[in-house]
N, C-alpha and C. Protein backbone atom coordinates (compact mmCIF):
# COMPACT_ATOMS: atom_id res chain seq x y z
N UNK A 1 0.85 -1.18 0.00
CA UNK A 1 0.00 0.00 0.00
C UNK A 1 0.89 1.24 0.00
N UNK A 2 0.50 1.79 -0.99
CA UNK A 2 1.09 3.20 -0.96
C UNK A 2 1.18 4.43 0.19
N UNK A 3 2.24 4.69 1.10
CA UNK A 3 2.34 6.11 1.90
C UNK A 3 0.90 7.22 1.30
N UNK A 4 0.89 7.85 1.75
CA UNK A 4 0.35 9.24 1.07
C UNK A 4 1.60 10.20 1.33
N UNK A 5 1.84 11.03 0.41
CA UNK A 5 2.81 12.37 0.17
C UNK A 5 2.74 12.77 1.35
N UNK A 6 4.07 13.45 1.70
CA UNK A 6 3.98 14.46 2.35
C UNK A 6 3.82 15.86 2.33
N UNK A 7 3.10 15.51 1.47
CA UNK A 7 2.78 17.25 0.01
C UNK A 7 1.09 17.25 -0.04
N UNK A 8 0.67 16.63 0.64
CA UNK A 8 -0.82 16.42 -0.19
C UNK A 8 -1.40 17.25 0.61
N UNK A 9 -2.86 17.27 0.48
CA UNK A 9 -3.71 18.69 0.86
C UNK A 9 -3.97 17.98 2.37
N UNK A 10 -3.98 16.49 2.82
CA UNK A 10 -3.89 16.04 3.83
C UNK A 10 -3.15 16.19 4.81
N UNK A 11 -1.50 16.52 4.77
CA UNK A 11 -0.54 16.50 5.43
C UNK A 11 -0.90 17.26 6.46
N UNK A 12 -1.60 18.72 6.31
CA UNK A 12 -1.69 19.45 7.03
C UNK A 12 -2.66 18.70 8.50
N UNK A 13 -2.90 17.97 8.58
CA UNK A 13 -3.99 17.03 9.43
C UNK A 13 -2.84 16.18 10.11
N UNK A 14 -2.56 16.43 11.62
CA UNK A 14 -1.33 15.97 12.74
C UNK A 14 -1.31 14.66 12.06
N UNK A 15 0.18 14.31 11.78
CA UNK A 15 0.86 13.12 11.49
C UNK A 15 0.28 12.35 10.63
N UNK A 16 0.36 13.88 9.30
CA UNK A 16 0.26 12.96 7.71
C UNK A 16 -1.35 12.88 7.32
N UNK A 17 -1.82 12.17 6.54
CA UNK A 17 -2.73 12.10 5.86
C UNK A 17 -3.44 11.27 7.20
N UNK A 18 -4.75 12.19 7.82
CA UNK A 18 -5.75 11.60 9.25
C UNK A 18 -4.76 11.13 9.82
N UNK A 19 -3.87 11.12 9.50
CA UNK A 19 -3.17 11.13 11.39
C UNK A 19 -2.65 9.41 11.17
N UNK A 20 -2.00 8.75 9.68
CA UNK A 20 -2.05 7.38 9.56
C UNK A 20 -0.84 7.08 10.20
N UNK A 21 -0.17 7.83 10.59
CA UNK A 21 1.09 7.53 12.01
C UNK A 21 0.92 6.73 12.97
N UNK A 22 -0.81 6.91 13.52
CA UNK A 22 -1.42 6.71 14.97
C UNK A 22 -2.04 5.49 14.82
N UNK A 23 -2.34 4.62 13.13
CA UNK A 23 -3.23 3.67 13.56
C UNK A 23 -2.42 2.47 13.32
N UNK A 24 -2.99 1.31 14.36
CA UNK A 24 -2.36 0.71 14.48
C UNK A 24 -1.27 -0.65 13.47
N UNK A 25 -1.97 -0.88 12.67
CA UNK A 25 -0.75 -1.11 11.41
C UNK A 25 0.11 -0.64 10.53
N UNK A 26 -0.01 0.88 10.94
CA UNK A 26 0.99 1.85 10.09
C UNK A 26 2.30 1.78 10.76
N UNK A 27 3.81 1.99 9.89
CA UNK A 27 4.51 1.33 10.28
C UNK A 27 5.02 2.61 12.00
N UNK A 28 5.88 2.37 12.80
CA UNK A 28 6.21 3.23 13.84
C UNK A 28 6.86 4.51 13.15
N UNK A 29 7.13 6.05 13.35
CA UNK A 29 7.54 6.85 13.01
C UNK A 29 9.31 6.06 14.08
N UNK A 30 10.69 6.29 13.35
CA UNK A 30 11.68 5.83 14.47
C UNK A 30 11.98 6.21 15.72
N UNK A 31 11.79 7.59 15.76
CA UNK A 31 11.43 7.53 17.70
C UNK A 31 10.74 6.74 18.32
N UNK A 32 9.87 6.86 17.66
CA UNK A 32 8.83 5.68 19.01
C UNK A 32 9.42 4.21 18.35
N UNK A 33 10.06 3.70 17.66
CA UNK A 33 10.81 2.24 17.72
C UNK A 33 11.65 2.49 18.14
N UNK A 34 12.64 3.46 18.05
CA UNK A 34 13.91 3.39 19.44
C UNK A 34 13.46 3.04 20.84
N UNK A 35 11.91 3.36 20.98
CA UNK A 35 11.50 3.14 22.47
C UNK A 35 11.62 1.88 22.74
N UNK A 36 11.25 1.19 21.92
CA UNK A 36 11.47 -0.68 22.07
C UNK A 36 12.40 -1.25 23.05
N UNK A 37 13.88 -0.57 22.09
CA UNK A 37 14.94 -0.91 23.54
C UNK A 37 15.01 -0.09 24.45
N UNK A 38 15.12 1.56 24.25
CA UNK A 38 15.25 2.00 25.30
C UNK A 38 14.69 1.96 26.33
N UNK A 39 13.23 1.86 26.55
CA UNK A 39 12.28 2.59 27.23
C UNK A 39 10.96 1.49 27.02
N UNK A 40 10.90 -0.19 27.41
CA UNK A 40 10.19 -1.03 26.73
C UNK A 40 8.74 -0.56 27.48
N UNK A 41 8.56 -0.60 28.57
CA UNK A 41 7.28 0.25 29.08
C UNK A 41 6.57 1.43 28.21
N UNK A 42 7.23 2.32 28.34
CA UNK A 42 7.14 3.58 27.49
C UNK A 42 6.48 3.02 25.74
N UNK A 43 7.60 2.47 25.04
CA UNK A 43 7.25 2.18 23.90
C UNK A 43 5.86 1.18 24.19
N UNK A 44 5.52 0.22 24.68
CA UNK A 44 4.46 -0.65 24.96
C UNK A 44 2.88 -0.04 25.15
N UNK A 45 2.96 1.28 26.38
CA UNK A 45 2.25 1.80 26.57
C UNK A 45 1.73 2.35 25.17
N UNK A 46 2.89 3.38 24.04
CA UNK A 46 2.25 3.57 23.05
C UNK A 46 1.60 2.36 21.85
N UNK A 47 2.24 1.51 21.88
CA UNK A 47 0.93 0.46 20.96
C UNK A 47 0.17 -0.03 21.90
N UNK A 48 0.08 -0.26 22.91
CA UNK A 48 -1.74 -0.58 23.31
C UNK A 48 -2.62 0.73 22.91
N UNK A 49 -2.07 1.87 22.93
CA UNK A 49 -3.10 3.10 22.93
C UNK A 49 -3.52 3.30 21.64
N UNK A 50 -2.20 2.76 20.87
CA UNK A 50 -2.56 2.86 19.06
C UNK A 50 -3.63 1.60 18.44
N UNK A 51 -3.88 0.39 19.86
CA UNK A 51 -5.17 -0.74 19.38
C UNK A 51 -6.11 -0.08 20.43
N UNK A 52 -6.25 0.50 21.43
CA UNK A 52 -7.12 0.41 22.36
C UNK A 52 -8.24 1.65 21.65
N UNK A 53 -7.52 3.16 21.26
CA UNK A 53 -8.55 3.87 20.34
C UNK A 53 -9.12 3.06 19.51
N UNK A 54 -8.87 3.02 18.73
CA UNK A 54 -9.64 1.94 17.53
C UNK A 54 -10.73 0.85 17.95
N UNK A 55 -10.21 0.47 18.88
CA UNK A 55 -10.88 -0.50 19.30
C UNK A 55 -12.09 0.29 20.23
N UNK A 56 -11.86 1.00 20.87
CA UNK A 56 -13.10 1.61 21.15
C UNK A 56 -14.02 2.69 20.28
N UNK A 57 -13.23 3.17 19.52
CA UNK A 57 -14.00 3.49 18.29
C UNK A 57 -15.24 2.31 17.96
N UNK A 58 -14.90 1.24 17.99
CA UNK A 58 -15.66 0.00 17.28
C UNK A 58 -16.86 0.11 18.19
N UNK A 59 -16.41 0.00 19.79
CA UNK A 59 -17.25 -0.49 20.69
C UNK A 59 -18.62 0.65 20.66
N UNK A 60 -17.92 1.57 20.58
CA UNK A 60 -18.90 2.92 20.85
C UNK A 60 -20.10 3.03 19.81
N UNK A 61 -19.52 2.35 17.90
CA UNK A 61 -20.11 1.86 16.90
C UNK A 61 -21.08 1.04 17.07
N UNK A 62 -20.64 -0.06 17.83
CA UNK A 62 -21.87 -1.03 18.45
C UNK A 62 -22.74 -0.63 19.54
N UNK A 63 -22.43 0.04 20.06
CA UNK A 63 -23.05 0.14 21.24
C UNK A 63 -24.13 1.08 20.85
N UNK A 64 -24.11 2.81 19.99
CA UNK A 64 -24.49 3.76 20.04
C UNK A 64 -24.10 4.19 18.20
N UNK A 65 -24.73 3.61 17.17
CA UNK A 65 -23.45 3.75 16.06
C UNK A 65 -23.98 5.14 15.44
N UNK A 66 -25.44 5.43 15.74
CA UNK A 66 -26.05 6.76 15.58
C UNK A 66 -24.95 8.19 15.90
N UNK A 67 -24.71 8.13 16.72
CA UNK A 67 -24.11 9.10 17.81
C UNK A 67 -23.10 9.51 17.00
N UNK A 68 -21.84 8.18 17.60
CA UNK A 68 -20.91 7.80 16.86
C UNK A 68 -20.45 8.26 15.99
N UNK A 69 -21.29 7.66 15.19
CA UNK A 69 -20.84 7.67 13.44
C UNK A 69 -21.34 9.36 12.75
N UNK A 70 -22.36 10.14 13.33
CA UNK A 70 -23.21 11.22 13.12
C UNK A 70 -22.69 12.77 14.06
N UNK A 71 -21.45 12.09 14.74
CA UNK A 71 -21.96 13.12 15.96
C UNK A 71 -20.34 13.13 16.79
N UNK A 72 -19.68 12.25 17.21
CA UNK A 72 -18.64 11.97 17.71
C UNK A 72 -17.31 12.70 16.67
N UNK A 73 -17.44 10.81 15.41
CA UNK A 73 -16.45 10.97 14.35
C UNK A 73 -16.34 12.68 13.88
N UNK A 74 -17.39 12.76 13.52
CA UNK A 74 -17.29 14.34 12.88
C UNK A 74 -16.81 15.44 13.50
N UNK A 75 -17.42 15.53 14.92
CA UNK A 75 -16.57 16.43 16.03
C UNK A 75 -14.99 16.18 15.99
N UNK A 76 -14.85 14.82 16.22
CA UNK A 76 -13.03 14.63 16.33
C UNK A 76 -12.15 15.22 15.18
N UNK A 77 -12.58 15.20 14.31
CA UNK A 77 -12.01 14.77 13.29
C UNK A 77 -11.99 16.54 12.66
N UNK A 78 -13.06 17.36 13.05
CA UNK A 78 -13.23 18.68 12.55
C UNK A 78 -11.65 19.29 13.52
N UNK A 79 -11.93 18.81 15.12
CA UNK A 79 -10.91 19.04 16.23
C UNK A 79 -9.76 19.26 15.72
N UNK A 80 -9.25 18.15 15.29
CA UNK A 80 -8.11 17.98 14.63
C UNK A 80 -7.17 18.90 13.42
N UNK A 81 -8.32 19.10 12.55
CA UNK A 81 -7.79 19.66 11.18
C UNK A 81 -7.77 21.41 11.71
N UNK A 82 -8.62 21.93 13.02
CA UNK A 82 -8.80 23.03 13.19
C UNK A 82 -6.98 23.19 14.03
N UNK A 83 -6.90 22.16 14.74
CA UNK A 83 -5.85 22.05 15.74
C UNK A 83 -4.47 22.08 14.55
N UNK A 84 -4.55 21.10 13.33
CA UNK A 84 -3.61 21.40 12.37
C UNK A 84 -3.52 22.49 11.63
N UNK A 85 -4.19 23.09 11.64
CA UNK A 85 -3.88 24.24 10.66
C UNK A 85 -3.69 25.65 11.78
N UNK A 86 -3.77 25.17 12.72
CA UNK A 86 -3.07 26.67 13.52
C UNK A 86 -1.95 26.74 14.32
C-alpha cells in the first residue's frame, strides 16, 4: 500500500494524511521504535493506545453507532484539522 505524500492537501492534518502515524498497522515513526529498547514500558504503553482507540471506536459503533458515526467521528475529526492548521 502506498504512503500518502507528504505534500498532499492532507498533510496538514497531525501526522500525515488523518493522522495514519497513529493507527495501528501503520509502520512506527523511528522515535517511538527506538523506544522498544530503550524505554520497553514507554514504547508498549504507546501500541496498546494505538489498538485500544480503535478499538473503542468499534465499541462505541456497536453500542451507540447513531451518535458515533453522526456526531462523535465528525466532532473529532473537525478538532483535529482546526488544531492542524493553527
Amino acid at each position: 500500500m502506498a504512503r500518502p505524500s507528504a505534500s498532499g492537501p492532507l498533510s496538514r492534518i497531525g501526522g500525515g494524511a488523518l493522522g495514519l502515524g497513529y493507527l495501528p498497522l501503520s509502520p512506527l515513526p523511528p522515535y517511538i521504535a527506538e523506544l522498544r529498547r530503550a524505554k520497553p514500558a514507554d514504547y508498549w504503553e504507546i501500541v496498546a493506545t494505538r489498538w485500544a482507540v480503535p478499538a473503542w471506536i468499534l465499541v462505541l459503533l456497536v453500542l451507540r453507532w447513531r451518535e458515533t458515526l453522526f456526531l462523535f467521528l465528525p466532532a473529532t475529526m473537525a478538532w483535529r484539522c482546526s488544531r492542524a492548521s493553527s
